[in-house]
C-alpha atoms as a PDB file:
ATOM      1  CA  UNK A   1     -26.436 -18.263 -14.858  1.00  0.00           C
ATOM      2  CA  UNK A   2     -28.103 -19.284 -11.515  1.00  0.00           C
ATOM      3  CA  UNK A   3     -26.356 -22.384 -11.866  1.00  0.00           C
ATOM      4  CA  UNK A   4     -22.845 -20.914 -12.160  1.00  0.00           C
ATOM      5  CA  UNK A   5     -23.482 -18.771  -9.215  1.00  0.00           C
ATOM      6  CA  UNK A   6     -24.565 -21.580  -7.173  1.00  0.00           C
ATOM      7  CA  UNK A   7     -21.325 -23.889  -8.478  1.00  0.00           C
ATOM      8  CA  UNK A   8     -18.961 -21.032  -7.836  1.00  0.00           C
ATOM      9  CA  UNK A   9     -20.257 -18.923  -4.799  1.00  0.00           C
ATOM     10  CA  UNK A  10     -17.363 -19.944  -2.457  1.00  0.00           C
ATOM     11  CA  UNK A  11     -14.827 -18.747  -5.309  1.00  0.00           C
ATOM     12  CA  UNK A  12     -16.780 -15.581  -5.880  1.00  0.00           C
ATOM     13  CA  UNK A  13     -16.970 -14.677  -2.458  1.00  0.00           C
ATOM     14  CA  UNK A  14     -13.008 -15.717  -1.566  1.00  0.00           C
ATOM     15  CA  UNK A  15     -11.515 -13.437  -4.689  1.00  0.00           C
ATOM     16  CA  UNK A  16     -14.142 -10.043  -3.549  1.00  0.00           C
ATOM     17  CA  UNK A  17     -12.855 -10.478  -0.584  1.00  0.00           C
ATOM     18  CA  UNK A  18      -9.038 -11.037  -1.878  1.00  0.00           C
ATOM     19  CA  UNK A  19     -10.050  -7.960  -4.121  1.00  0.00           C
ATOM     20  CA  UNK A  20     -11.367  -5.499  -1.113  1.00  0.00           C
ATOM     21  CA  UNK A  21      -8.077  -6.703   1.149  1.00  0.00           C
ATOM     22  CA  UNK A  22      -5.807  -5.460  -1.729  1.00  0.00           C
ATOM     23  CA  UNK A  23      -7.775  -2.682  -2.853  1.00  0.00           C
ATOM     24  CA  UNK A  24      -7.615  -1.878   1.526  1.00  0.00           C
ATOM     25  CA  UNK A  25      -3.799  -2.401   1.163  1.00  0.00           C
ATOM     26  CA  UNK A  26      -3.205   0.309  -1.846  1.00  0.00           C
ATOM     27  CA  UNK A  27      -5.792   2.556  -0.561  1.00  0.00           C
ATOM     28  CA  UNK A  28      -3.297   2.968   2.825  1.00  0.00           C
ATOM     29  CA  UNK A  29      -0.400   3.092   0.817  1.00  0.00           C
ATOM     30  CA  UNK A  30      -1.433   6.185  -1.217  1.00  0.00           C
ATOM     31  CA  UNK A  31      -3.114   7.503   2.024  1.00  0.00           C
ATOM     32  CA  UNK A  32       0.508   7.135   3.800  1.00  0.00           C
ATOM     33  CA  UNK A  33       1.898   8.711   0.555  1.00  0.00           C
ATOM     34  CA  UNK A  34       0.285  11.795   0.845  1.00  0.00           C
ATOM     35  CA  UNK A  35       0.710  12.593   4.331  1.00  0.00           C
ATOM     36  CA  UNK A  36       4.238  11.941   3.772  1.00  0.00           C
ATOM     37  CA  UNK A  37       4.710   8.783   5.969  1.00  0.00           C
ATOM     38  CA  UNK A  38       5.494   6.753   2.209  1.00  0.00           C
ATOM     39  CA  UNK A  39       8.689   8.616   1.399  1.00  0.00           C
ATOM     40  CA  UNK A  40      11.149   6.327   1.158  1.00  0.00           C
ATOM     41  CA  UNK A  41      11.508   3.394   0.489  1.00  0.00           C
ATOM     42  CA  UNK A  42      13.346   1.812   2.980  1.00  0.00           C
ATOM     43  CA  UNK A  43      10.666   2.439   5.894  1.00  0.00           C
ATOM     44  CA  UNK A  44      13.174   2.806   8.362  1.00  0.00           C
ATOM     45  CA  UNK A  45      14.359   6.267   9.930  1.00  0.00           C
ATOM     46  CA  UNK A  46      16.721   8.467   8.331  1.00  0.00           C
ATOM     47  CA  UNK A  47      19.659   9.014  10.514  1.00  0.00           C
ATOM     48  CA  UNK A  48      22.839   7.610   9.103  1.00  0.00           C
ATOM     49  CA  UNK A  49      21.414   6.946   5.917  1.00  0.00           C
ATOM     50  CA  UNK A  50      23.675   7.994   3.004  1.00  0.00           C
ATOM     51  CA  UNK A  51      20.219   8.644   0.970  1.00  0.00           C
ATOM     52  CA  UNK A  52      18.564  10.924   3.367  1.00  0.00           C
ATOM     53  CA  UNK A  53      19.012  14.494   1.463  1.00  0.00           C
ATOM     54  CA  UNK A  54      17.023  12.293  -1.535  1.00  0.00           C
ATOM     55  CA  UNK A  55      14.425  10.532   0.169  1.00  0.00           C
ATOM     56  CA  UNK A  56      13.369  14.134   1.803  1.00  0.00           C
ATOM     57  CA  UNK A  57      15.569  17.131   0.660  1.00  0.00           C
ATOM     58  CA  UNK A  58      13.801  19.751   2.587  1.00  0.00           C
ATOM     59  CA  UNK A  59      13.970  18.238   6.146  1.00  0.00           C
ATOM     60  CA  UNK A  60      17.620  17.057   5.799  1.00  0.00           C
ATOM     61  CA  UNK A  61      19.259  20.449   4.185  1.00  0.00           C
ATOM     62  CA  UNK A  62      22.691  21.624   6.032  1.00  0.00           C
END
């Protein structure tokens, strides 16, 4: 076991840290998602989009 560990350190170390960037990534996108910055899609702003009554009904209504 101690062997393995000392052959593959570097690789262990490279994918937690691959691991804890993309876990950091998702974390912010469900964050964003809740406070309502992750609405649509498109990440842009909503005037002249055709789309904007589906991407957030409530804000847009006439």
């Amino acid at each position: 076991m101690l062997t393995f560990l000392s052959q593959h350190g570097g690789e262990i170390v490279v994918c937690l840290v691959l691991l804890l960037i993309v876990a950091a990534i998702i974390l912010r996108m469900v964050k964003d998602r809740r406070s309502g910055k992750g609405g649509c899609s498109c990440g842009g702003g909503c005037g002249g989009c055709p789309n904007a009554g589906a991407c957030h009904p409530k804000t847009h209504e006439k």
